[in-house]
C-alpha atoms as a PDB file:
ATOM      1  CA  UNK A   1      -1.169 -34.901   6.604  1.00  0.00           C
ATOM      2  CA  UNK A   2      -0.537 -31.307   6.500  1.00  0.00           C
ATOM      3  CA  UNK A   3      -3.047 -28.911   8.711  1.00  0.00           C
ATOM      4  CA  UNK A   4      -5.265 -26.129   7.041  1.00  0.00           C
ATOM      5  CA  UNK A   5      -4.326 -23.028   8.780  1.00  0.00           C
ATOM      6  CA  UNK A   6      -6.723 -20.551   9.832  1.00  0.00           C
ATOM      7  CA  UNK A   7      -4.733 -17.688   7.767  1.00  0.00           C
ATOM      8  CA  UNK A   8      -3.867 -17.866   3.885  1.00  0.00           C
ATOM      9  CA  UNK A   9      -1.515 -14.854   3.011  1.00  0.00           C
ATOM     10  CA  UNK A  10      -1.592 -16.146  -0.611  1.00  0.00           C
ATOM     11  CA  UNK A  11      -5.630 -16.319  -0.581  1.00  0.00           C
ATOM     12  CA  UNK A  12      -5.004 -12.276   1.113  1.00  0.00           C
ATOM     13  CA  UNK A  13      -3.038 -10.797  -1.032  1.00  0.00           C
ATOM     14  CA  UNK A  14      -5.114 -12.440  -3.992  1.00  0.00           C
ATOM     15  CA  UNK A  15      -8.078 -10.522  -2.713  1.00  0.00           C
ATOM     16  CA  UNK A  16      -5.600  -7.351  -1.821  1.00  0.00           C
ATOM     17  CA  UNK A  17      -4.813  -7.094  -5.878  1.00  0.00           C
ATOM     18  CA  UNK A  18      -8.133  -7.457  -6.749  1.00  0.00           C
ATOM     19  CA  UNK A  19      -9.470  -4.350  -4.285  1.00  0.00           C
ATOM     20  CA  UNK A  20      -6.609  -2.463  -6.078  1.00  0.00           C
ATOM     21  CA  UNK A  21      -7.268  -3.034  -9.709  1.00  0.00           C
ATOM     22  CA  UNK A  22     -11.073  -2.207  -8.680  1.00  0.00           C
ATOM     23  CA  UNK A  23     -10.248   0.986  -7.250  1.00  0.00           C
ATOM     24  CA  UNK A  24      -7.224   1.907 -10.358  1.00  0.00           C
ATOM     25  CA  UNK A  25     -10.229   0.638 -12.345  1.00  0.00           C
ATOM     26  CA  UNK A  26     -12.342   3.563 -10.822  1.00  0.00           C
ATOM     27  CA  UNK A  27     -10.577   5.945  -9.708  1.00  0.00           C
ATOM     28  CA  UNK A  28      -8.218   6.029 -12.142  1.00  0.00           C
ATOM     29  CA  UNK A  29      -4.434   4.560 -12.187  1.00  0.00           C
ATOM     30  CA  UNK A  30      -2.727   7.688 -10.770  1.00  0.00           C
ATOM     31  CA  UNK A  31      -5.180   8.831  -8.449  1.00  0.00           C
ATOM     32  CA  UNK A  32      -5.733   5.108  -7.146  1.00  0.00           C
ATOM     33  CA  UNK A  33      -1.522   5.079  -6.506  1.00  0.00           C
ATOM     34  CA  UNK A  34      -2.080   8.693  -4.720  1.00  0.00           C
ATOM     35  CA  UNK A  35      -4.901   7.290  -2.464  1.00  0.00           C
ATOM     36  CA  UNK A  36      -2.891   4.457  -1.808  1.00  0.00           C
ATOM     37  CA  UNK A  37       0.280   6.155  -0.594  1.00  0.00           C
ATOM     38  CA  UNK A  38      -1.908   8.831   1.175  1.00  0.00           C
ATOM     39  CA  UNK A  39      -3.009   5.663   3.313  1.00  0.00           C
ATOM     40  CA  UNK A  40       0.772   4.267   4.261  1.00  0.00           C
ATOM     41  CA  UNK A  41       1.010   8.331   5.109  1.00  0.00           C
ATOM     42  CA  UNK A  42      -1.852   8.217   7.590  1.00  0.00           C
ATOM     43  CA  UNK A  43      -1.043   4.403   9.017  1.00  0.00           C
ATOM     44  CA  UNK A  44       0.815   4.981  12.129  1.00  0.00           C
ATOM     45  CA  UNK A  45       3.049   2.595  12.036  1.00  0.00           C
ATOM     46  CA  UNK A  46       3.814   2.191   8.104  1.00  0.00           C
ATOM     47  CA  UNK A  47       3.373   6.268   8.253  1.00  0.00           C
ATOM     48  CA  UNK A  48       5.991   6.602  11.218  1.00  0.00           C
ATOM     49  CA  UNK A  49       8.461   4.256   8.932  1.00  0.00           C
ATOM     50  CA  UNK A  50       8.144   5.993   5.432  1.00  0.00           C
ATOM     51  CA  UNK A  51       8.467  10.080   7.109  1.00  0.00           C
ATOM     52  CA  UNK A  52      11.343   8.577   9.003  1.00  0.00           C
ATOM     53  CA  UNK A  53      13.082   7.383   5.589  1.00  0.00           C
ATOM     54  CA  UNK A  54      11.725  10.412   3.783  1.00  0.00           C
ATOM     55  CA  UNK A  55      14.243  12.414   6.943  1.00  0.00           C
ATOM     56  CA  UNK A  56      17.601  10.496   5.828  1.00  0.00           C
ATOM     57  CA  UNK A  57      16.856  12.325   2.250  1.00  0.00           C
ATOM     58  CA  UNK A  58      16.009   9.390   0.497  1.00  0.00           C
ATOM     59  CA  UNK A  59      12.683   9.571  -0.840  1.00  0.00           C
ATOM     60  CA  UNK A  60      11.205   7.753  -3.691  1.00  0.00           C
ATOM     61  CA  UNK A  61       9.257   8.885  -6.742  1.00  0.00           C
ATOM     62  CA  UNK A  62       6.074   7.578  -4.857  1.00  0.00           C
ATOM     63  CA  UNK A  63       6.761   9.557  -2.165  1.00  0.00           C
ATOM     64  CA  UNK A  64       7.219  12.676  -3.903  1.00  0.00           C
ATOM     65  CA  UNK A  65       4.234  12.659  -5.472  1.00  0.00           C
ATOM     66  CA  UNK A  66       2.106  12.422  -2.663  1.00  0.00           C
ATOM     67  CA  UNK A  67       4.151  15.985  -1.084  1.00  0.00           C
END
């Protein structure tokens, strides 16, 4: 019999989309996508990783929006 783990990624990101389509919901789909990226900008680690890519010259549309 399999064991119920403490952690369900599927049950996570579920409750991830549902935060998002709340806040695109409120906030509006462009602005929600803005906030969002402005977020990965300010993470340190996922910020770090995305201005490092953004120095090779390869951004993406996302990306440029937020500049």
């Amino acid at each position: 019999m399999k064991q119920m783990k403490p952690f369900d990624c599927v049950q996570m990101k579920w409750e991830i989309q549902k935060k998002h389509q709340a806040e695109a919901d409120a906030l509006g789909k462009e602005e929600a996508e803005r906030r969002r990226w402005q977020r990965v900008l300010d993470d340190p680690v996922l910020g770090a990783f995305v201005r490092a890519h953004a120095a090779r010259g390869s951004r993406t549309k996302e990306e440029e929006t937020v500049r």
